[in-house]
Protein backbone atom coordinates (compact mmCIF):
# COMPACT_ATOMS: atom_id res chain seq x y z
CA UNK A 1 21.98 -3.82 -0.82
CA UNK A 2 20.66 -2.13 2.23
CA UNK A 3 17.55 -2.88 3.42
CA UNK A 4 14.40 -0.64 3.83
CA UNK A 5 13.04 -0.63 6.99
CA UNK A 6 10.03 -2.13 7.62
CA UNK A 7 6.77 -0.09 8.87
CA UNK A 8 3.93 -1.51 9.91
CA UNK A 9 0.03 -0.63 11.29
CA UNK A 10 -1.47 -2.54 13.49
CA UNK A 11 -4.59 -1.24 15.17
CA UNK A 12 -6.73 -3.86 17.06
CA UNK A 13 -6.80 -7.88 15.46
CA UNK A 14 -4.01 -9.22 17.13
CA UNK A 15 -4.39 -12.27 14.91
CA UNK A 16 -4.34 -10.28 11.83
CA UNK A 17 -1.36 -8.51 12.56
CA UNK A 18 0.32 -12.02 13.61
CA UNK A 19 -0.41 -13.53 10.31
CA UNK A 20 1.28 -10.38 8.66
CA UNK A 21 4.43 -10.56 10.53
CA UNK A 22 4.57 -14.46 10.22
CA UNK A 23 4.60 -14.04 6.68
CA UNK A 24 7.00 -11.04 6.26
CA UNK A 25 9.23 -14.06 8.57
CA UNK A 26 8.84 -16.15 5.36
CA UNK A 27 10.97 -13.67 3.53
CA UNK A 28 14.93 -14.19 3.76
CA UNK A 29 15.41 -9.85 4.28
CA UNK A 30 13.57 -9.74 7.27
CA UNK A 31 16.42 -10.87 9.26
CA UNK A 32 18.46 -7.68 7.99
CA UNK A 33 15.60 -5.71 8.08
CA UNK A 34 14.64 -2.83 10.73
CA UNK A 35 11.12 -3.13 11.66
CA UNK A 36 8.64 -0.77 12.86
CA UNK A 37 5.29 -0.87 14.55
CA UNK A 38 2.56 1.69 15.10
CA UNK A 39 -0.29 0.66 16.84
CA UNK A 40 -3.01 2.75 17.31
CA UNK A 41 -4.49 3.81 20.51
CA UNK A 42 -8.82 2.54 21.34
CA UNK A 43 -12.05 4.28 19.84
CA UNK A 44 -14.21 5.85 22.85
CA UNK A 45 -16.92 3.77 22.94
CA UNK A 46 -16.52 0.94 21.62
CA UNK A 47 -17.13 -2.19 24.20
CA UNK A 48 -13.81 -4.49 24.36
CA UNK A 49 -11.36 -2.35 21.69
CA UNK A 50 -9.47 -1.68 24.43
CA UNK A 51 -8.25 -5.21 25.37
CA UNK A 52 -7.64 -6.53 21.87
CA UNK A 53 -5.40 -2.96 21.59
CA UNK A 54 -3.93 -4.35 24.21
CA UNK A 55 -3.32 -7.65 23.31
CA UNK A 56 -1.62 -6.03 20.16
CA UNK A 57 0.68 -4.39 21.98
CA UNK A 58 1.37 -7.45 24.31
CA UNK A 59 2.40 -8.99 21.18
CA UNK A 60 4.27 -7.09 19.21
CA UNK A 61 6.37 -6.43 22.38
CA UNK A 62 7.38 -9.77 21.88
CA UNK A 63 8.07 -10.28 18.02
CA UNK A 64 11.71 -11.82 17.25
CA UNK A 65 13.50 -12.40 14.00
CA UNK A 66 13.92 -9.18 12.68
CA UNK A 67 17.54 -6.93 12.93
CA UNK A 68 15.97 -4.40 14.90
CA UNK A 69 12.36 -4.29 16.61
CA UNK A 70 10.64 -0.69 17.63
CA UNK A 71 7.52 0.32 18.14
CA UNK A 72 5.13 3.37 18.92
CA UNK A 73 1.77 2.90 20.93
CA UNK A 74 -0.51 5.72 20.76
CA UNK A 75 -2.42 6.70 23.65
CA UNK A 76 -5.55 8.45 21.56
CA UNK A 77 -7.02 7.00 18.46
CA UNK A 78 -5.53 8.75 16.07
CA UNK A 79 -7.80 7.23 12.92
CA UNK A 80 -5.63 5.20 9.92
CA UNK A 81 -4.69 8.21 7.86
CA UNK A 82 -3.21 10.10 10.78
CA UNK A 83 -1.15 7.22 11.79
CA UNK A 84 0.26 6.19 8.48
CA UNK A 85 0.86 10.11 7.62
CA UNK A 86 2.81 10.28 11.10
CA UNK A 87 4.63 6.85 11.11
CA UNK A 88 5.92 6.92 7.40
CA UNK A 89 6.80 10.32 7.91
CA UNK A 90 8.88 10.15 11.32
CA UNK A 91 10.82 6.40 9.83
CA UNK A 92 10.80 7.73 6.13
CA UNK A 93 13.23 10.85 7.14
CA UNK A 94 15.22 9.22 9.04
CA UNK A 95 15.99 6.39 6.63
CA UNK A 96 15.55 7.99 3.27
CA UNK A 97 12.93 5.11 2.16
CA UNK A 98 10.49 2.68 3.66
CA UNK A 99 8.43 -0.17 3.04
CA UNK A 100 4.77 0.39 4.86
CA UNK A 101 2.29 -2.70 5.49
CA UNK A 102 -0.98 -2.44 7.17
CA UNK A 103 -2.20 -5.75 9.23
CA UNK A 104 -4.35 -6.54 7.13
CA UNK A 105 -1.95 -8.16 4.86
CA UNK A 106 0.09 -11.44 3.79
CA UNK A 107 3.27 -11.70 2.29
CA UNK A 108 4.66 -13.81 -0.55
CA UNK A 109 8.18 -15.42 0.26
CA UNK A 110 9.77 -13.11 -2.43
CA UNK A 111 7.85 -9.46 -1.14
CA UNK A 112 10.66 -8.09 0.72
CA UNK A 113 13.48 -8.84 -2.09
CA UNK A 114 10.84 -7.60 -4.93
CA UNK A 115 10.33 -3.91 -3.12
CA UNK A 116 13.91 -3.85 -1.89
CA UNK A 117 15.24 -3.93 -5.56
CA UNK A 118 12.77 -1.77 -6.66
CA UNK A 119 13.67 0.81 -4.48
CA UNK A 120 17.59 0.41 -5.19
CA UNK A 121 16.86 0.23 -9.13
CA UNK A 122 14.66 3.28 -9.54
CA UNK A 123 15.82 5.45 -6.28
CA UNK A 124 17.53 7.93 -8.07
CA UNK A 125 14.10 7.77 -11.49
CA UNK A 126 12.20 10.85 -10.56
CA UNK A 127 9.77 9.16 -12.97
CA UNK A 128 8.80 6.42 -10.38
CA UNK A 129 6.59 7.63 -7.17
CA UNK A 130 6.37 4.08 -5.55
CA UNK A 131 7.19 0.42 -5.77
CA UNK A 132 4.15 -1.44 -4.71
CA UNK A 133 3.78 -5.22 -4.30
CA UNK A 134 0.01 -5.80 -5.05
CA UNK A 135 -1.05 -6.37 -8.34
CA UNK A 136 -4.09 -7.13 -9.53
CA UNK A 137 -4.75 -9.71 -12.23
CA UNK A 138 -3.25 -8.67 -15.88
CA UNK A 139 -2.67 -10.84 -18.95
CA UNK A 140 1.06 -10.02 -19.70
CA UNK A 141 1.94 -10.02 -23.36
CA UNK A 142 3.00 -12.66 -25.34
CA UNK A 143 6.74 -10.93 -26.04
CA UNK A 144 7.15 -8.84 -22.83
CA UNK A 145 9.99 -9.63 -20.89
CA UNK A 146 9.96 -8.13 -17.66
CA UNK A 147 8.66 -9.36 -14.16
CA UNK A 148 7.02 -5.73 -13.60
CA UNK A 149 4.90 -2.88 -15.25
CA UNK A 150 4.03 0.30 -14.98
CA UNK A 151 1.01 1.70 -13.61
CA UNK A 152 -0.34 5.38 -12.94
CA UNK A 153 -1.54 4.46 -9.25
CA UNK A 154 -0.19 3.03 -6.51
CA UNK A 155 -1.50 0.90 -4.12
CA UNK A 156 -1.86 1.00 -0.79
CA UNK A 157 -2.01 -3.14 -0.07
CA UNK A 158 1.97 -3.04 0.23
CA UNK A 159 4.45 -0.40 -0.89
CA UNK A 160 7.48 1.30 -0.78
CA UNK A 161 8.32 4.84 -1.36
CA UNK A 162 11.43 7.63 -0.73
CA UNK A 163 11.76 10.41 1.06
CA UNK A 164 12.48 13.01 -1.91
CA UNK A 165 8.78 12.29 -3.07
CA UNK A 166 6.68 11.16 0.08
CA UNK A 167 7.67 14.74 1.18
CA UNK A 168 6.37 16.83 -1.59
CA UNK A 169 2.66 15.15 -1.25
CA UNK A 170 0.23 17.60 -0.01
CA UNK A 171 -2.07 16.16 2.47
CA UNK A 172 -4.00 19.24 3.14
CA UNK A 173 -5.11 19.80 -0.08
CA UNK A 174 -4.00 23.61 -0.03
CA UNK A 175 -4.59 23.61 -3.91
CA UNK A 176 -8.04 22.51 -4.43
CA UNK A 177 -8.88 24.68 -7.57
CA UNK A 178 -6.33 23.28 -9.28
CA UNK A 179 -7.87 19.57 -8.25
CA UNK A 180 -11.18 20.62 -9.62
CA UNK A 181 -9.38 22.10 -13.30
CA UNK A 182 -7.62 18.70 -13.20
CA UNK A 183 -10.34 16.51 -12.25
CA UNK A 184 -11.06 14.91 -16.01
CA UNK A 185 -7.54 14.15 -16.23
CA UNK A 186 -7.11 12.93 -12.83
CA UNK A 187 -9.76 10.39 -13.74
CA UNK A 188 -8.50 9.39 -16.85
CA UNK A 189 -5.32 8.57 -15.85
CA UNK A 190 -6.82 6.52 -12.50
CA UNK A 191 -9.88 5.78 -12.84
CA UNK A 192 -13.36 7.38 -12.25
CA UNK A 193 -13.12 6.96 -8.53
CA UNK A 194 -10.88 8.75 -7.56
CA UNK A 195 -11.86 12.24 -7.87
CA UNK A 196 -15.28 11.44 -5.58
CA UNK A 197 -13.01 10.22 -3.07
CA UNK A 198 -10.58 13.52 -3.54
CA UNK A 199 -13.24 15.41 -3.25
CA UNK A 200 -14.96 13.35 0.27
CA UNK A 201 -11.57 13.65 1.87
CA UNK A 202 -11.44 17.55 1.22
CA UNK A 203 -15.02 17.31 2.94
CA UNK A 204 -13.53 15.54 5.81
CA UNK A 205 -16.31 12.28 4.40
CA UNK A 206 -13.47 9.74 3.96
CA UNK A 207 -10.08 10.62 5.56
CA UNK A 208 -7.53 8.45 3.16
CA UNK A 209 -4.22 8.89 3.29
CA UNK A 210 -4.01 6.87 -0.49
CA UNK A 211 -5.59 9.13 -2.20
CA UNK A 212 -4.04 11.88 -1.35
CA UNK A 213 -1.09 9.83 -2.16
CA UNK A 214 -2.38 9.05 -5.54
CA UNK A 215 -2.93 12.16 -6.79
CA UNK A 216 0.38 13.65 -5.51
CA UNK A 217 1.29 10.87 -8.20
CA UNK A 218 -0.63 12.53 -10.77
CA UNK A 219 0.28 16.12 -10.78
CA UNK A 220 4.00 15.21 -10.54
CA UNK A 221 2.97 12.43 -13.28
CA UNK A 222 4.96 9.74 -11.91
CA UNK A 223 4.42 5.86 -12.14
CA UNK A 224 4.57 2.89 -9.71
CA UNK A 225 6.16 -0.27 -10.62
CA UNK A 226 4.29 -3.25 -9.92
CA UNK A 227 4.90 -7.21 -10.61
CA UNK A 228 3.63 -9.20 -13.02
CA UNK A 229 1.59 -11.28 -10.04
CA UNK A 230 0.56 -10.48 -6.52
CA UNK A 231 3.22 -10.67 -4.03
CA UNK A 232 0.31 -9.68 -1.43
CA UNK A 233 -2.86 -11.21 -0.42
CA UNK A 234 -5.15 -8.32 1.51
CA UNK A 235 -7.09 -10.98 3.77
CA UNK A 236 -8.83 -7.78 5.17
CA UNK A 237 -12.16 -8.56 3.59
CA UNK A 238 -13.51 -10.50 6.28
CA UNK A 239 -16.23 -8.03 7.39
CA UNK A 240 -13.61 -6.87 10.07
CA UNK A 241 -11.34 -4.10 8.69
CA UNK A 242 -11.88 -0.52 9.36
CA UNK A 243 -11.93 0.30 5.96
CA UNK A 244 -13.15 -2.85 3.75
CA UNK A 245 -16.48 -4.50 2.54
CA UNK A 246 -17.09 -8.28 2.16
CA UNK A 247 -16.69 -8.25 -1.41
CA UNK A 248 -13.52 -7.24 -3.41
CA UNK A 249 -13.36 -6.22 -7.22
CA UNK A 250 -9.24 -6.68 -7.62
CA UNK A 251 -8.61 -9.94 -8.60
CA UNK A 252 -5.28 -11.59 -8.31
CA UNK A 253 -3.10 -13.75 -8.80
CA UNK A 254 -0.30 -14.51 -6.58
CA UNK A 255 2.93 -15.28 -7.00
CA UNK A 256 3.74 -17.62 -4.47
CA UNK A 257 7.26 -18.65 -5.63
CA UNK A 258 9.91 -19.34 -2.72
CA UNK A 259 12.76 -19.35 -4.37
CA UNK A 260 14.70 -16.13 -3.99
CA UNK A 261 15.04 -14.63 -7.52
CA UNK A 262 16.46 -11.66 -8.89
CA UNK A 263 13.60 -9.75 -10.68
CA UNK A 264 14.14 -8.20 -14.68
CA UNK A 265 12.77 -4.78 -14.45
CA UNK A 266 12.20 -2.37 -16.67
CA UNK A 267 14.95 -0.06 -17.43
CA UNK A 268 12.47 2.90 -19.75
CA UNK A 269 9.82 4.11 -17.41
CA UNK A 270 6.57 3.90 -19.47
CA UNK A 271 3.43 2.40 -19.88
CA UNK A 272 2.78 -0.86 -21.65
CA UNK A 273 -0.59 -0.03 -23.18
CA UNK A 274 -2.13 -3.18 -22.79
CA UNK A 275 -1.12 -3.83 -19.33
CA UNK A 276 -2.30 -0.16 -18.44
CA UNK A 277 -5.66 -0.63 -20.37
CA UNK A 278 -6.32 -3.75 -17.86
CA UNK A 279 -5.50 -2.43 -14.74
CA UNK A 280 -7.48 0.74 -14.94
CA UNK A 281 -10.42 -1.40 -15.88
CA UNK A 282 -10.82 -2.50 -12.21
CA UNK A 283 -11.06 1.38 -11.65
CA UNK A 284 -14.18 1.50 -14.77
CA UNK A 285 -17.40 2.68 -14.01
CA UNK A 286 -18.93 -1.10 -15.04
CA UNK A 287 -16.66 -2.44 -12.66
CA UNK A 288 -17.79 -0.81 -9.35
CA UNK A 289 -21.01 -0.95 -10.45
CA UNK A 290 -20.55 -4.60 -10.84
CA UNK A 291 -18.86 -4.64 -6.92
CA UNK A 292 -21.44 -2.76 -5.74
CA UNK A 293 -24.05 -5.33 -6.73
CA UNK A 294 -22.24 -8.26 -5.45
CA UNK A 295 -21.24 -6.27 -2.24
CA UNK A 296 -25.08 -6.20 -1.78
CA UNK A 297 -25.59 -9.88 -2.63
CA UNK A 298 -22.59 -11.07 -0.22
């Protein structure tokens, strides 16, 4: 197998970013794994950013146990979705494929060999857009015999992708028109979020990189594969992240197995309906409404 290389974002919570790559440590590939780090450069303004940035760097200068170590330090803030556009772009065509963290997240013991297989099984399935390693909580049935599904969104808490379809996503949104004929599809096939948040990033309200992402995914109607269980827990919802609240609505369940296991995935790239039905529920309408009222409460 070769290994993906390893790219990671790391902005200004030194311990964040050390609890990230302690974990990815816990996984037996990141000794044959390249890694790199991105760390984004201070906001004007903004009273003691520019130590912690600092301190980031100071530290992932000094991170061992990988097979290679590089990183990038940006001078100028550059903002999230500029970074990850940049960084996955520059590693992503050199390699051919990559597996992108932010620092925000911690890894199960079997992360790296779950996306690593994924991306070997379906590299050459046009059908699959990403391999992602978050998955939130869904009631498997009874007779299904795989360790992964199918879903019509990827996630941004952990993924993988390849150069052949990270390159044909179009992040300026050149097309709009044809987002706004699309939009009642887009939704139904994601959830009735995502078009608002399309539509705020064409604005320049929100500037995610994801969604862009995601519905790249939908007009070349591709899938992600996703396990069964969480192989990531997003610890980001501290109060502290750029770009999360207190309160989360994906619930999961993680899969916290250490010993290293070869995964069954599926060979037909489809939907299970059931499995689909439950995972765009976190997307619902009654759903956010529901987060919205405990973000309020919390």
């Amino acid at each position: 197998m070769a290994y993906a290389p390893i790219v990671v974002f790391g902005f200004n919570r030194p311990d964040a970013l050390k609890n990230t790559i302690a974990s990815l440590l816990n996984n037996e590939e990141a000794k044959f794994s390249d890694l790199f780090v991105f760390v984004d450069g201070p906001r004007e303004g903004k009273a003691g950013e520019k130590e912690k940035v600092e301190e980031v760097r100071e530290y992932v200068r000094s991170i061992k146990g990988f097979k290679t170590l590089h990183y990038t330090f940006s001078e100028k803030n550059k903002g999230l979705a500029d970074s990850i556009i940049g960084g996955v772009s520059q590693v992503i065509n050199q390699y051919g494929k990559v597996i992108v963290l932010e620092d925000d997240l911690v890894l199960m013991p079997n992360f790296l060999n779950f996306m690593n297989q994924g991306l070997d099984y379906y590299e050459k399935n046009q059908k699959v857009m990403s391999v992602c390693g978050h998955s939130c909580k869904v009631k498997t049935p009874a007779d299904y015999p795989y360790d992964a599904y199918f879903f019509t969104r990827s996630s941004s808490w952990g993924w993988a992708t390849w150069k052949d379809r990270w390159n044909l996503v179009d992040w300026k949104l050149n097309d709009w028109d044809s987002v706004v004929v699309n939009r009642k599809a887009f939704i139904k096939s994601q959830g009735s979020d995502v078009f608002k948040m399309l539509r705020d990033c064409k604005l320049g309200k929100n500037h995610s990189w994801a969604i862009r992402f995601c519905y790249a995914q939908f007009v070349q109607n591709r899938l992600s594969v996703i396990p069964n269980k969480s192989l990531v827990d997003n610890e980001g919802f501290g109060g502290d992240g750029t770009n999360c609240k207190r309160y989360s609505r994906f619930k999961f369940e993680l899969n916290e197995t250490k010993e290293h296991k070869s995964f069954h995935l599926p060979s037909v790239v489809k939907l299970c309906p059931s499995i689909f039905k439950q995972a765009l529920w976190y997307h619902s309408i009654p759903m956010r409404i529901w987060s919205r009222i405990m973000y309020i409460i919390k």
